[in-house]
C-alpha atoms as a PDB file:
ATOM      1  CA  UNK A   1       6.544  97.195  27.888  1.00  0.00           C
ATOM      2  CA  UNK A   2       6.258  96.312  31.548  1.00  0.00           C
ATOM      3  CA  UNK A   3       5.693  92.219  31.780  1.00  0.00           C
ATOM      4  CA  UNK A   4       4.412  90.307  35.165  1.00  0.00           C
ATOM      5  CA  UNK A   5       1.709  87.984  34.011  1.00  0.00           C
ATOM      6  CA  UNK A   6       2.357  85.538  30.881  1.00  0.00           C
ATOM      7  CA  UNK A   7      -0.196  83.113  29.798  1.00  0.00           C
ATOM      8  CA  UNK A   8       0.939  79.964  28.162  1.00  0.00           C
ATOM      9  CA  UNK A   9      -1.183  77.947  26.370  1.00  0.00           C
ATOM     10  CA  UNK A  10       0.202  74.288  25.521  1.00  0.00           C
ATOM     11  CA  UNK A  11       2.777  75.014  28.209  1.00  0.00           C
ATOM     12  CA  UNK A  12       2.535  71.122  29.539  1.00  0.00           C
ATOM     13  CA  UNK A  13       3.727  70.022  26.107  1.00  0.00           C
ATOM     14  CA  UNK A  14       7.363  69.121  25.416  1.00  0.00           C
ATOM     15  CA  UNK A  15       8.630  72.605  24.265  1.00  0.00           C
ATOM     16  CA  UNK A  16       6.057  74.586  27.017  1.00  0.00           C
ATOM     17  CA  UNK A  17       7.765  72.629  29.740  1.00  0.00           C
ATOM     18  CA  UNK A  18      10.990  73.763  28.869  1.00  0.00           C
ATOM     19  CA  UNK A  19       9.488  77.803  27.895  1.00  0.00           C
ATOM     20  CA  UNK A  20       7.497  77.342  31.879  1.00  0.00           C
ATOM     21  CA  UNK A  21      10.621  76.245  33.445  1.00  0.00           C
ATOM     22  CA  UNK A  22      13.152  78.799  31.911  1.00  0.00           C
ATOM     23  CA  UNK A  23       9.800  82.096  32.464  1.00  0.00           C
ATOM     24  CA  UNK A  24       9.532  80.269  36.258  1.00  0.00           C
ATOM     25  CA  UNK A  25      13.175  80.433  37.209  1.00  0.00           C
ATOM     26  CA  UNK A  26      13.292  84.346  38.244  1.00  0.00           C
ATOM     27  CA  UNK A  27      11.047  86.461  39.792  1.00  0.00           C
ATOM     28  CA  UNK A  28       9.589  88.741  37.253  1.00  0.00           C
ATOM     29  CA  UNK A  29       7.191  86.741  35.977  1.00  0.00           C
ATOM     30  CA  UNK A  30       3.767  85.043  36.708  1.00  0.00           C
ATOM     31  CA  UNK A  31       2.873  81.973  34.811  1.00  0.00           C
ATOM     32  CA  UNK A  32       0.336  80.785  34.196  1.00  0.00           C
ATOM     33  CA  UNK A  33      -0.873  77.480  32.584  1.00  0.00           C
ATOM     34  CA  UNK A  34      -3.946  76.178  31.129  1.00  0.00           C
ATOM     35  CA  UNK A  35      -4.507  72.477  30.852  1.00  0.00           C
ATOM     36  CA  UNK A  36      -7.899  69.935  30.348  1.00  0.00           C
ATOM     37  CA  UNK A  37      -6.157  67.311  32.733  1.00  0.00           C
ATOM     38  CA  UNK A  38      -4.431  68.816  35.661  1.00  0.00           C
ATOM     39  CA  UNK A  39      -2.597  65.876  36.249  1.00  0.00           C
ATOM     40  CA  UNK A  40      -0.481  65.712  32.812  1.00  0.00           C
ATOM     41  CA  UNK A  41       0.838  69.740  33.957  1.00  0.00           C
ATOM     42  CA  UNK A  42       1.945  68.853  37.772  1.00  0.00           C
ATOM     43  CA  UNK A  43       5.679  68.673  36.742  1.00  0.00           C
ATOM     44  CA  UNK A  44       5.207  72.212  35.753  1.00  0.00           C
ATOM     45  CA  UNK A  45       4.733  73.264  39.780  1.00  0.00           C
ATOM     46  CA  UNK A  46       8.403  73.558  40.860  1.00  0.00           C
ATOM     47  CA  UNK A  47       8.663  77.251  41.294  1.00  0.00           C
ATOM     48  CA  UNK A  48       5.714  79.587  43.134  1.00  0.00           C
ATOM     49  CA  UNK A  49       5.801  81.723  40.107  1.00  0.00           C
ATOM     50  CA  UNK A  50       4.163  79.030  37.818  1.00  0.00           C
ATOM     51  CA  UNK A  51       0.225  78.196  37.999  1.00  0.00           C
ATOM     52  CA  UNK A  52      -1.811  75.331  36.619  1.00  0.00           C
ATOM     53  CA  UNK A  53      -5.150  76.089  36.111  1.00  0.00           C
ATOM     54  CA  UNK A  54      -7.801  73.256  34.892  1.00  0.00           C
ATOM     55  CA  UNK A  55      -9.919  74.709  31.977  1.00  0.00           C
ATOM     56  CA  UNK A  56     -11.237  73.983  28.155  1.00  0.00           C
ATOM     57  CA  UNK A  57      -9.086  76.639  26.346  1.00  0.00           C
ATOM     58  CA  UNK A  58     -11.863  75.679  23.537  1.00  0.00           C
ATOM     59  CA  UNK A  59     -14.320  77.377  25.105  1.00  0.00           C
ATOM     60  CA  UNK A  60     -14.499  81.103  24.165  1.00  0.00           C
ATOM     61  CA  UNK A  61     -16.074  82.220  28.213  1.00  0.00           C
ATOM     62  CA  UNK A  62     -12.902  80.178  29.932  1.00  0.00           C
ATOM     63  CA  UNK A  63     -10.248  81.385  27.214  1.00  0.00           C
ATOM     64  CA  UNK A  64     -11.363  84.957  28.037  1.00  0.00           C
ATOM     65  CA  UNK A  65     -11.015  84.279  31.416  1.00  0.00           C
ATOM     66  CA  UNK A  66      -7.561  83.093  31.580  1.00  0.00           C
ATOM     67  CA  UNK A  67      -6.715  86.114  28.375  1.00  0.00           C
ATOM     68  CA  UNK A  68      -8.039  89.227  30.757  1.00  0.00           C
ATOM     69  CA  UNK A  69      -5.588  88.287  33.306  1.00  0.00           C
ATOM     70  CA  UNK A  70      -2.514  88.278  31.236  1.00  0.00           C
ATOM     71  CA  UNK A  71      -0.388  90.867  29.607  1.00  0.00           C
ATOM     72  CA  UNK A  72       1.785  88.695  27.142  1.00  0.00           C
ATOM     73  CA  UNK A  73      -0.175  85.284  25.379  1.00  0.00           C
ATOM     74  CA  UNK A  74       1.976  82.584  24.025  1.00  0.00           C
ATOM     75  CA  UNK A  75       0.503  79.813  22.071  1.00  0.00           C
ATOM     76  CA  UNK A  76       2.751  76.584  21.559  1.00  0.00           C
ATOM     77  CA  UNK A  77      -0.285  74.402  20.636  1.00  0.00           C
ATOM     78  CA  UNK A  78       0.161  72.405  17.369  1.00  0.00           C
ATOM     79  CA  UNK A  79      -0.528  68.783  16.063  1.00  0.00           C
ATOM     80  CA  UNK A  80       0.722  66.662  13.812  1.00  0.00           C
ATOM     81  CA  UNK A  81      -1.765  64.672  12.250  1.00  0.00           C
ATOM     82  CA  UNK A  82      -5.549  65.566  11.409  1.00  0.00           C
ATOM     83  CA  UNK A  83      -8.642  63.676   9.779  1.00  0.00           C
ATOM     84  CA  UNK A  84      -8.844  64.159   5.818  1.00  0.00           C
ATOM     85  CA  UNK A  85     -10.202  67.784   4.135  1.00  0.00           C
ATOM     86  CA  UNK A  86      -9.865  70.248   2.033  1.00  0.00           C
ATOM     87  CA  UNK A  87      -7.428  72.743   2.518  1.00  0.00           C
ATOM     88  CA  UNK A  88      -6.787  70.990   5.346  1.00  0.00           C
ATOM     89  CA  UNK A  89      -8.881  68.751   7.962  1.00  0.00           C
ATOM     90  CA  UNK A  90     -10.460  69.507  10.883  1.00  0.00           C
ATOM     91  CA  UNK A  91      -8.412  68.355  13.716  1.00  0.00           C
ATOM     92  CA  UNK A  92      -5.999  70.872  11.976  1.00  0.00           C
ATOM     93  CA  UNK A  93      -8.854  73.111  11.810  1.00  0.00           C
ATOM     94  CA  UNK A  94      -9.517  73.362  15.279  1.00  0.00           C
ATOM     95  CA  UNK A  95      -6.328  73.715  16.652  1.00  0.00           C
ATOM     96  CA  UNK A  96      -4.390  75.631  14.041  1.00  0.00           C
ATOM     97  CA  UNK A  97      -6.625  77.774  12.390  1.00  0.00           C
ATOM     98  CA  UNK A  98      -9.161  78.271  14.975  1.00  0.00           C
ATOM     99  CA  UNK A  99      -7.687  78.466  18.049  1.00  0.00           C
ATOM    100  CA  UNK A 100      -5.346  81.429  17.152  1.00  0.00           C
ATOM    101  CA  UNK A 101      -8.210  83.242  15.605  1.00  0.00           C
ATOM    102  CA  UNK A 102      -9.900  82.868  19.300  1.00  0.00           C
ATOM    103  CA  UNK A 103      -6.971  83.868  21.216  1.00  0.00           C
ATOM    104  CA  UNK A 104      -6.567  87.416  19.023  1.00  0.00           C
ATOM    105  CA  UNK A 105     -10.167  88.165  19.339  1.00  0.00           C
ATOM    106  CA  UNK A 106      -9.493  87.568  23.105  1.00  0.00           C
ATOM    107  CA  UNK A 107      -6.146  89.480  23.180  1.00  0.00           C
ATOM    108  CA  UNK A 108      -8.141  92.170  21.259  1.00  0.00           C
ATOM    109  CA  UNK A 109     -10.880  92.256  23.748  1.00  0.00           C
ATOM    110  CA  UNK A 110      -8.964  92.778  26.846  1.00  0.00           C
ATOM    111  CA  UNK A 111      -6.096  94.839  25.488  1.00  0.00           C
ATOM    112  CA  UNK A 112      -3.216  92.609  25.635  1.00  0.00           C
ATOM    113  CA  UNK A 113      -0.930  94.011  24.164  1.00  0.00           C
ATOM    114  CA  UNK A 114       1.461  91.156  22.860  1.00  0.00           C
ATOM    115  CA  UNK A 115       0.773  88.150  21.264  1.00  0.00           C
ATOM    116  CA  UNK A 116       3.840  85.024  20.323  1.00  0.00           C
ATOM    117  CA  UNK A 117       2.235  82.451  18.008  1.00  0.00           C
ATOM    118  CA  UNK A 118       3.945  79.108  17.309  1.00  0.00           C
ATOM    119  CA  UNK A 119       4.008  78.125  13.804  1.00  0.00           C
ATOM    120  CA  UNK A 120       6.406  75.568  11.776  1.00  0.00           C
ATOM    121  CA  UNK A 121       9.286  75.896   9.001  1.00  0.00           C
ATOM    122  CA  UNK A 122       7.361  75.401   5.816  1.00  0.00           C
ATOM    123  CA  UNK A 123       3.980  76.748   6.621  1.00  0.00           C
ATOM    124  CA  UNK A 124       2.338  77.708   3.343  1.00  0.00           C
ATOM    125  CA  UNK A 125      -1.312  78.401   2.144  1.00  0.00           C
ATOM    126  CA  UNK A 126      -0.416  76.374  -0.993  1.00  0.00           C
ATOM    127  CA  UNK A 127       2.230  73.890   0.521  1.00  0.00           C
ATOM    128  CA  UNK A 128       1.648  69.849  -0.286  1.00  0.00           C
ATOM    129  CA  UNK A 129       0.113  68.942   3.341  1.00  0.00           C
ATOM    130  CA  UNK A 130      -2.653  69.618   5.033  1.00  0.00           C
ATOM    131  CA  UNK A 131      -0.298  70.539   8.078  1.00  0.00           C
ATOM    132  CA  UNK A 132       1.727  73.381   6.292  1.00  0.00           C
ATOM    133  CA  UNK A 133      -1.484  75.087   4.878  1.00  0.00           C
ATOM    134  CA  UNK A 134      -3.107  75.137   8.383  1.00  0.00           C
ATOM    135  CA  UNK A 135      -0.230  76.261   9.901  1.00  0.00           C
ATOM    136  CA  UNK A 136      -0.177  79.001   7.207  1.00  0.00           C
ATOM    137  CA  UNK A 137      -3.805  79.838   7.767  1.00  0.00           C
ATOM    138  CA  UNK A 138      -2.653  80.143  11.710  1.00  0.00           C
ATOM    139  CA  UNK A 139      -0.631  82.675  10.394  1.00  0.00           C
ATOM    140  CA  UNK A 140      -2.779  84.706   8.671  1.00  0.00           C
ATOM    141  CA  UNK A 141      -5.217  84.455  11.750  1.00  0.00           C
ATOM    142  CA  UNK A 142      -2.457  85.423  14.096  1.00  0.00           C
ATOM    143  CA  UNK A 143      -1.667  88.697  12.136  1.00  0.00           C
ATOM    144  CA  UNK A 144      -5.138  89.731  11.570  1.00  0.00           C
ATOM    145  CA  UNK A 145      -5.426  92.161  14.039  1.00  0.00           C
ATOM    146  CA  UNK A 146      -4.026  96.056  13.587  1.00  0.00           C
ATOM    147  CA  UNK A 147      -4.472  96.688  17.561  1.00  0.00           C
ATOM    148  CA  UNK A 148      -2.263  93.376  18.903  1.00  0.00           C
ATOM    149  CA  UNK A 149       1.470  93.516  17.671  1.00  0.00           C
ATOM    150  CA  UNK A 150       2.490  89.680  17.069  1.00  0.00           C
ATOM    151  CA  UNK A 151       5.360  87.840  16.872  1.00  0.00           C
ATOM    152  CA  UNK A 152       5.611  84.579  14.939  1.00  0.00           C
ATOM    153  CA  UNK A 153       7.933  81.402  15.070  1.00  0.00           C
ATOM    154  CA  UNK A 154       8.539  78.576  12.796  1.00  0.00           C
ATOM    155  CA  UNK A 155      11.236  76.501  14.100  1.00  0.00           C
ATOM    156  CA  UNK A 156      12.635  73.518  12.144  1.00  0.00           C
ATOM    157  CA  UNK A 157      12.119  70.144  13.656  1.00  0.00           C
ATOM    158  CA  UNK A 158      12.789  69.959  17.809  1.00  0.00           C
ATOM    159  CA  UNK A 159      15.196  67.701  19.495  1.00  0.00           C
ATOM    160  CA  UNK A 160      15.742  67.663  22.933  1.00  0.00           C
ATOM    161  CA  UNK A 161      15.498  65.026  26.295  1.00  0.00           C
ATOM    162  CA  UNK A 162      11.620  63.830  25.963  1.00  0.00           C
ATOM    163  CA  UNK A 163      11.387  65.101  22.014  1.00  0.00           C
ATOM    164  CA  UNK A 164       9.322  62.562  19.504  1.00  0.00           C
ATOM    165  CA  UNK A 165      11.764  62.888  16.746  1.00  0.00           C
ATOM    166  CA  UNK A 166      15.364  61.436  17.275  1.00  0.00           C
ATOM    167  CA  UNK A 167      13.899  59.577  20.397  1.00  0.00           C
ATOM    168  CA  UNK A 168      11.513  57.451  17.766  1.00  0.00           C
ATOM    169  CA  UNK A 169      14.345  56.600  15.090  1.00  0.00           C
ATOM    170  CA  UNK A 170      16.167  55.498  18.214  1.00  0.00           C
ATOM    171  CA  UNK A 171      13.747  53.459  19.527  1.00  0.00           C
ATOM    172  CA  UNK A 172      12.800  51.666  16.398  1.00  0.00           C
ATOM    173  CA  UNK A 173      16.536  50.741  15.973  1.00  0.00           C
ATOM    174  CA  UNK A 174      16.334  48.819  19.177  1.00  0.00           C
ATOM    175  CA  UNK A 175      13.640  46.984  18.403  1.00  0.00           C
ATOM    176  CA  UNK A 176      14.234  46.074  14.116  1.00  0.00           C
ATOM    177  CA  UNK A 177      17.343  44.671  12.867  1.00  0.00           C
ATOM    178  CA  UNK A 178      16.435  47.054   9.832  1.00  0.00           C
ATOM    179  CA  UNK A 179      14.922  50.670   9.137  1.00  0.00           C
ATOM    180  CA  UNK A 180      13.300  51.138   5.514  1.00  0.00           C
ATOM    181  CA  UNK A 181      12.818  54.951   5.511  1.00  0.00           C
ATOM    182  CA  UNK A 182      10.841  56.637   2.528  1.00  0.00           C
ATOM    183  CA  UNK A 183      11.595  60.626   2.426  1.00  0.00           C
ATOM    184  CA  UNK A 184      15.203  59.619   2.917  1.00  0.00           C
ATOM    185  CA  UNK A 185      16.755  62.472   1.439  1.00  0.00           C
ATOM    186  CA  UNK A 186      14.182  65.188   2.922  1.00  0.00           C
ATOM    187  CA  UNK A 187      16.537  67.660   4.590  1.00  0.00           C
ATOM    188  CA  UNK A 188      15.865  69.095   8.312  1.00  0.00           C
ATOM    189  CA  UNK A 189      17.372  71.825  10.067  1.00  0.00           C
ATOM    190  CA  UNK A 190      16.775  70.515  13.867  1.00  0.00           C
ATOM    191  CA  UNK A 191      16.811  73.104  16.759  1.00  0.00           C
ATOM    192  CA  UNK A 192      17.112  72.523  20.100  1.00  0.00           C
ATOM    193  CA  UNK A 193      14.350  72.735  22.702  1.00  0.00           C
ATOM    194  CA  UNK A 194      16.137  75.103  24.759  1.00  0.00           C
ATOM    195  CA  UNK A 195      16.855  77.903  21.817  1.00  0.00           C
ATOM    196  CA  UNK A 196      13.164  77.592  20.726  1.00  0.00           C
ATOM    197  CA  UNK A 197      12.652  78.094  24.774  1.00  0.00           C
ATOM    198  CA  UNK A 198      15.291  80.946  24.526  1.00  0.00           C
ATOM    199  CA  UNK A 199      13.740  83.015  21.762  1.00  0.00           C
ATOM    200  CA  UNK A 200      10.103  83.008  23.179  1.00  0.00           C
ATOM    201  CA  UNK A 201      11.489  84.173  26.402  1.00  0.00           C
ATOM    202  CA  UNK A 202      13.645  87.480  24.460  1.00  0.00           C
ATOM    203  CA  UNK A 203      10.713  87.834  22.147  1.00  0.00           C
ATOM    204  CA  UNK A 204       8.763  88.419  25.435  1.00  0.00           C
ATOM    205  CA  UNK A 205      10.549  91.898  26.442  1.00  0.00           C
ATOM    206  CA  UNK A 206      12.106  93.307  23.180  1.00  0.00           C
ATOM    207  CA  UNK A 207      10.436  96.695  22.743  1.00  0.00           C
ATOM    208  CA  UNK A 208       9.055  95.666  18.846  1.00  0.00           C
ATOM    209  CA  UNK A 209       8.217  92.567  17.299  1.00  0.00           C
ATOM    210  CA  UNK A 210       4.969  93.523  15.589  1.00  0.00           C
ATOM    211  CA  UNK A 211       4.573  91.449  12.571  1.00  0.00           C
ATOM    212  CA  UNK A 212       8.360  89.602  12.475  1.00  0.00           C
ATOM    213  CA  UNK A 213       8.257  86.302  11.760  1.00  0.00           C
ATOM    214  CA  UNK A 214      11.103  84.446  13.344  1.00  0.00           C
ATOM    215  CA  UNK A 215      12.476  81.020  11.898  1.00  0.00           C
ATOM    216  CA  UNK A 216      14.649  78.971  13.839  1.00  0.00           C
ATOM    217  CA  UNK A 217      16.917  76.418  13.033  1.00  0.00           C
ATOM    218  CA  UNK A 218      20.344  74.467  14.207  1.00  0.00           C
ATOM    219  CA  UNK A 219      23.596  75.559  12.581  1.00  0.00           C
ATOM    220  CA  UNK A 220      23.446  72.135  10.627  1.00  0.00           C
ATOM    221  CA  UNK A 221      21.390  70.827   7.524  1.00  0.00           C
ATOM    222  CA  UNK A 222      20.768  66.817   7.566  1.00  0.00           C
ATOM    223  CA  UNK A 223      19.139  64.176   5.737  1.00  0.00           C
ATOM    224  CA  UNK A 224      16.610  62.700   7.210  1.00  0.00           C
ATOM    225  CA  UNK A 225      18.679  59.312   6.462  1.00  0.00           C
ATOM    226  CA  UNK A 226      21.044  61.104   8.847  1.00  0.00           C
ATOM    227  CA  UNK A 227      19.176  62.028  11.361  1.00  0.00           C
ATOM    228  CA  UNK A 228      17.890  58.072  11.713  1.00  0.00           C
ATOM    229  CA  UNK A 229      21.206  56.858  11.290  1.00  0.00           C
ATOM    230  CA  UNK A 230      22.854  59.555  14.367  1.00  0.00           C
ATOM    231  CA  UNK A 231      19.669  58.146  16.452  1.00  0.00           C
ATOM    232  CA  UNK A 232      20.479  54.765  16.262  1.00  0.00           C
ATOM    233  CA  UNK A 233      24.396  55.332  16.386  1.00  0.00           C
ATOM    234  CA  UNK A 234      23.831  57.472  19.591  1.00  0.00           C
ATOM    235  CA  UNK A 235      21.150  55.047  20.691  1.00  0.00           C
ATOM    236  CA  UNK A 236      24.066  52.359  20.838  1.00  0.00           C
ATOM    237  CA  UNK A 237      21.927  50.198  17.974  1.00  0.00           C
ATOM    238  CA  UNK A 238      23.577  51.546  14.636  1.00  0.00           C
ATOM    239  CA  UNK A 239      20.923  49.442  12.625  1.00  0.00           C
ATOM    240  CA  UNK A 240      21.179  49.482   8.371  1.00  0.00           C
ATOM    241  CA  UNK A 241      19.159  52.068   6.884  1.00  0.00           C
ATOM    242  CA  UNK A 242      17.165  51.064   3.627  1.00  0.00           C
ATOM    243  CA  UNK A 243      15.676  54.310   1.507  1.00  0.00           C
ATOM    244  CA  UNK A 244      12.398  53.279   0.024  1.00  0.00           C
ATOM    245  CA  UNK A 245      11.336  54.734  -3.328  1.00  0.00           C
ATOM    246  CA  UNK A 246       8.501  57.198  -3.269  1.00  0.00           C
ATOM    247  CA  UNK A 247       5.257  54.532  -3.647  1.00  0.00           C
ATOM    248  CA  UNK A 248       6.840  52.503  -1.292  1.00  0.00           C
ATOM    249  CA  UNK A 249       7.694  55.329   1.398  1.00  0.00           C
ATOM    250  CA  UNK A 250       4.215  56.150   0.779  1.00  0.00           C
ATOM    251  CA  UNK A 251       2.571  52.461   1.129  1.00  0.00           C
ATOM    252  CA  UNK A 252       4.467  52.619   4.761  1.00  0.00           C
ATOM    253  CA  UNK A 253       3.214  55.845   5.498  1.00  0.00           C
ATOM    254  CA  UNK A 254      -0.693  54.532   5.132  1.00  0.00           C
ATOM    255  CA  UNK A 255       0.629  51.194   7.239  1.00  0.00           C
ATOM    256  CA  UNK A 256       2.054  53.167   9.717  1.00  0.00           C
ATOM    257  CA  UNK A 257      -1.437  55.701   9.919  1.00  0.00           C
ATOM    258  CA  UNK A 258      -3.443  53.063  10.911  1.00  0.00           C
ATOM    259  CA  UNK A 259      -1.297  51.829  13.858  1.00  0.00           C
ATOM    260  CA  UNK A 260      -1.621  52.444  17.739  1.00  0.00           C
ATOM    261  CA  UNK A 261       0.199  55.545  17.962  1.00  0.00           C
ATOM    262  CA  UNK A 262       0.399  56.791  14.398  1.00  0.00           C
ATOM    263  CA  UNK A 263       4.453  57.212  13.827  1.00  0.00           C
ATOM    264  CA  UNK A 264       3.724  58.633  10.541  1.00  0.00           C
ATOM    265  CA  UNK A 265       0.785  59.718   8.205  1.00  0.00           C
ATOM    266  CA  UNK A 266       0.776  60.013   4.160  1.00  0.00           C
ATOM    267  CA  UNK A 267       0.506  63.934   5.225  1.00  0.00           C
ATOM    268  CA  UNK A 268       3.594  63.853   6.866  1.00  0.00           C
ATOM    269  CA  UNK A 269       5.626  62.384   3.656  1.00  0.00           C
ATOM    270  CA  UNK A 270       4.090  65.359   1.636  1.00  0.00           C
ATOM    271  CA  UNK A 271       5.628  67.630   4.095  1.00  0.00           C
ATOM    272  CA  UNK A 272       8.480  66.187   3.694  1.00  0.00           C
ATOM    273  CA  UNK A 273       8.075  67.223  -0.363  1.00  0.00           C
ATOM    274  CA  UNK A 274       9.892  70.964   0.812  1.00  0.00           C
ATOM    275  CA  UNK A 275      13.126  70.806   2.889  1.00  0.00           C
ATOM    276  CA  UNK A 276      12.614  72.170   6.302  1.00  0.00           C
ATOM    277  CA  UNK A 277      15.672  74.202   6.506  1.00  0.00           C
ATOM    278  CA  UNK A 278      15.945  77.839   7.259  1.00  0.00           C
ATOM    279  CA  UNK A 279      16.080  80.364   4.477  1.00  0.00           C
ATOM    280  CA  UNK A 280      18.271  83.019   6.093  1.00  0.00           C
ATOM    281  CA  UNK A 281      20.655  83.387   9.612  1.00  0.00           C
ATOM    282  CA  UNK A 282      18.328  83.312  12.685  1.00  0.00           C
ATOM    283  CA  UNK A 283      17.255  86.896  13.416  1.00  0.00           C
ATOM    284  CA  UNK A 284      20.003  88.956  15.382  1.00  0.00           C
ATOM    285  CA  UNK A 285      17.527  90.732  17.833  1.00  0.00           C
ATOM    286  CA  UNK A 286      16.574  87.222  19.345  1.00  0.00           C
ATOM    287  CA  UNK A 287      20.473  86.553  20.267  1.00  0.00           C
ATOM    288  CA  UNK A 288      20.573  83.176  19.920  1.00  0.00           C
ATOM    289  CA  UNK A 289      23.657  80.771  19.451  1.00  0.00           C
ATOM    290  CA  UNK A 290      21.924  77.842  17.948  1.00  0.00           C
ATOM    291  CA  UNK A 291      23.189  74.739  19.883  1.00  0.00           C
ATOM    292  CA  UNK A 292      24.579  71.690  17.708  1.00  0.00           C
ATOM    293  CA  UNK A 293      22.704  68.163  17.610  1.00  0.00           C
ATOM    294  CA  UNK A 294      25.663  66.934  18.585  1.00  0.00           C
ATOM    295  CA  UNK A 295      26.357  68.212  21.614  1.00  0.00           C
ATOM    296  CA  UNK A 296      23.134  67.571  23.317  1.00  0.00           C
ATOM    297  CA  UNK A 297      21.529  64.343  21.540  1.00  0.00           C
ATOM    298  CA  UNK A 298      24.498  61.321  23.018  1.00  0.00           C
ATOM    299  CA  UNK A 299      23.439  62.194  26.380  1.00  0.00           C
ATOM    300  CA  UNK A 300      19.945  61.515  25.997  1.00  0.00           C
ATOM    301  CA  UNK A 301      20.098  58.669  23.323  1.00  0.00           C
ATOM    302  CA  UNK A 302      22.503  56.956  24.956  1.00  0.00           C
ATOM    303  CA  UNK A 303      21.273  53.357  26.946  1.00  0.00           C
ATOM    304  CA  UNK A 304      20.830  53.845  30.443  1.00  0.00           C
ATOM    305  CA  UNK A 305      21.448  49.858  30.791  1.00  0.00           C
ATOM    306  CA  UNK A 306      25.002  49.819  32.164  1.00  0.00           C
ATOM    307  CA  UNK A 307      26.128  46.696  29.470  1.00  0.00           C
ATOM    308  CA  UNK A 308      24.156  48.469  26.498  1.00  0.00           C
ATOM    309  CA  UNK A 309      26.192  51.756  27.809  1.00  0.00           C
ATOM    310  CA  UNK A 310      30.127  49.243  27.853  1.00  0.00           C
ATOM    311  CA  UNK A 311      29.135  48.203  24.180  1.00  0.00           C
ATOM    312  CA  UNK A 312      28.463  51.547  22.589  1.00  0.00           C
ATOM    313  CA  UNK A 313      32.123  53.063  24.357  1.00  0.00           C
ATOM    314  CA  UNK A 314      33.809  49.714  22.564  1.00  0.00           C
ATOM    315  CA  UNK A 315      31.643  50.604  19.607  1.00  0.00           C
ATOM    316  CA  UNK A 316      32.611  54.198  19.610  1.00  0.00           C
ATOM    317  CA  UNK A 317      36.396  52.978  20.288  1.00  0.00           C
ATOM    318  CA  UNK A 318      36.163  50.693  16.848  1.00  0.00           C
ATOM    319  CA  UNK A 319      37.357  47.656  19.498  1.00  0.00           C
END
C-alpha cells in the first residue's frame, strides 16, 4: 500500500508527540495534525513534513475534511476519567465510543483504506470500569466496517520523559513523607513511549493488519507498590509505602476525585480489579524489542537540582 499522507488525531498528546516526531523524521510521509488550540501542538512543527491544522475533530463537516485528505488515520485519543453512567459515562462516550465510530464512517466515505485505533490492555464490554467497557465499545466501533481493514492497540500503562504515571508517584514522594496506596498489589506491564511510537509507525506499511489486535507491553510485570516505590527511589525521595485495604484505597480514590487535577477516580481502582499485563509475546510482525523501565525511567526521574542529584549517587552508593 503506497503511504504519503497520515492523519493523526490526538497527535499533540504525550504518545502523538513522540508517533509525529518519529512519522516527521524522513521524507516519506506527510503529517498532519488536528488540534482545538493551535498553541498546545506548536512543538510538533520541527520538521516541514508535519502540519498543525486548527479544527473541532467533533464536528462530522471538519473531521471529513481533514479524513478525505489522508490515506492512513491514526487515532491516539483516549481519557481517563468520565462523568457517572451506565455502561459507561459520557465523557467516555464521546471520546471512546463515538469518536471512532465517526472516524470509520469518514474513512468509509472517502476510501481510506487503513485505519490504527488506540485502545488499552483490559478493554472489555463487561470489565469493572466504565473506562475498560468504553474502550471495548471503541473496539467494536473500530471493526465495524467490512470495507476499512483496521488495526488495533492496547498497550499496558506508558512511561516515558513527560508520561503521567511514574512522573506522579515521583512527584508525590517529594512532597509527603508517606504514600498510602490502595490497589497495591494491581500488577502493570509498562511500555515505553517510544515502542508504542514504534509499532504504530510498522503497523503503518505492513501489507495486512485487517482485524489484528496488537497488545503491547514491557518485558517486566510489577506491582503497582513497585512501580511507586522505583518512582520515588529514581526520583531521589525513596519515601515508605503504606498499602491501604480495599474501603480505604477506595475512600482515597473519592478524596482524590474531587481534587484540582483528579490523580485518581473510584473508576480507576476498579480497573485496577484485572491486572494489566499482556496475555501472550508482543506480535512478531510489529518487530519490536520492548525496552526495560529501567533503562529509560533514572534519567528522567532523576532531580535536576545539582545537591538533590549528590544525595541520590551517595544514596545509590549506600554511603
Amino acid at each position: 500500500m503506497a503511504v504519503r499522507k497520515i492523519l493523526v488525531i490526538g497527535g499533540s498528546g504525550f504518545i502523538g508527540t513522540r508517533l509525529v516526531r518519529l512519522l516527521g523524521s524522513g521524507t516519506e510521509y506527510r503529517v498532519m495534525v488536528p488540534t482545538r488550540r493551535y498553541e498546545r501542538a506548536k512543538h510538533l512543527l520541527v520538521s516541514p513534513v508535519v502540519s498543525v491544522v486548527q479544527a473541532d475533530i467533533h464536528d462530522d463537516a471538519a473531521l471529513s475534511q481533514l479524513v478525505a485528505e489522508a490515506d492512513v488515520v491514526i487515532n491516539l485519543v483516549g481519557i481517563l476519567h468520565s462523568r457517572g453512567g451506565k455502561p459507561y459515562g459520557p465523557d467516555f462516550d464521546k471520546q471512546h465510543v463515538q469518536l471512532p465510530r465517526r472516524i470509520v464512517a469518514a474513512c468509509v466515505r472517502h476510501g481510506v483504506p487503513r485505519y490504527l485505533h488506540m485502545s488499552a490492555l483490559g478493554a472489555d464490554e463487561h470489565g469493572p470500569s466504565m473506562y475498560q467497557r468504553s474502550k471495548a465499545a471503541g473496539e467494536r466501533e473500530a471493526l465495524a466496517s467490512p470495507d476499512l481493514e483496521v488495526a488495533v492497540f492496547r498497550p499496558s500503562v506508558v512511561f516515558g520523559e513527560g508520561d503521567h504515571f511514574l512522573n506522579m508517584f515521583a512527584g508525590l514522594q517529594r512532597s509527603f513523607p508517606l504514600i498510602p496506596l490502595g490497589s497495591a498489589a494491581a500488577r502493570f506491564q509498562p511500555v515505553y513511549v517510544g515502542d508504542v511510537a514504534q509499532a504504530f509507525e510498522r503497523a503503518i506499511t505492513l501489507p495486512h493488519v485487517g482485524g489484528n489486535i496488537y497488545e503491547l507491553g514491557g518485558p517486566k510485570q510489577y506491582t503497582l507498590r513497585e512501580l511507586v516505590r522505583l518512582s520515588g527511589w529514581y526520583g531521589g525521595f525513596n519515601r515508605p509505602v503504606i498499602a491501604l485495604p480495599p474501603p480505604l484505597g477506595l475512600l482515597q480514590a473519592w478524596m482524590l476525585e474531587h481534587l484540582p487535577g483528579k490523580l485518581m477516580s473510584r473508576d480507576n481502582v476498579a480497573s485496577m480489579q484485572v491486572d494489566n499485563v499482556l496475555s501472550a509475546p508482543i506480535a512478531a510482525e510489529l518487530g519490536l524489542t520492548p525496552t526495560a523501565l529501567e533503562e529509560v525511567a533514572p534519567a528522567y526521574l532523576s532531580p535536576r537540582d545539582p545537591q538533590q542529584q549528590f544525595d541520590l549517587f551517595r544514596s545509590n552508593a549506600r554511603r
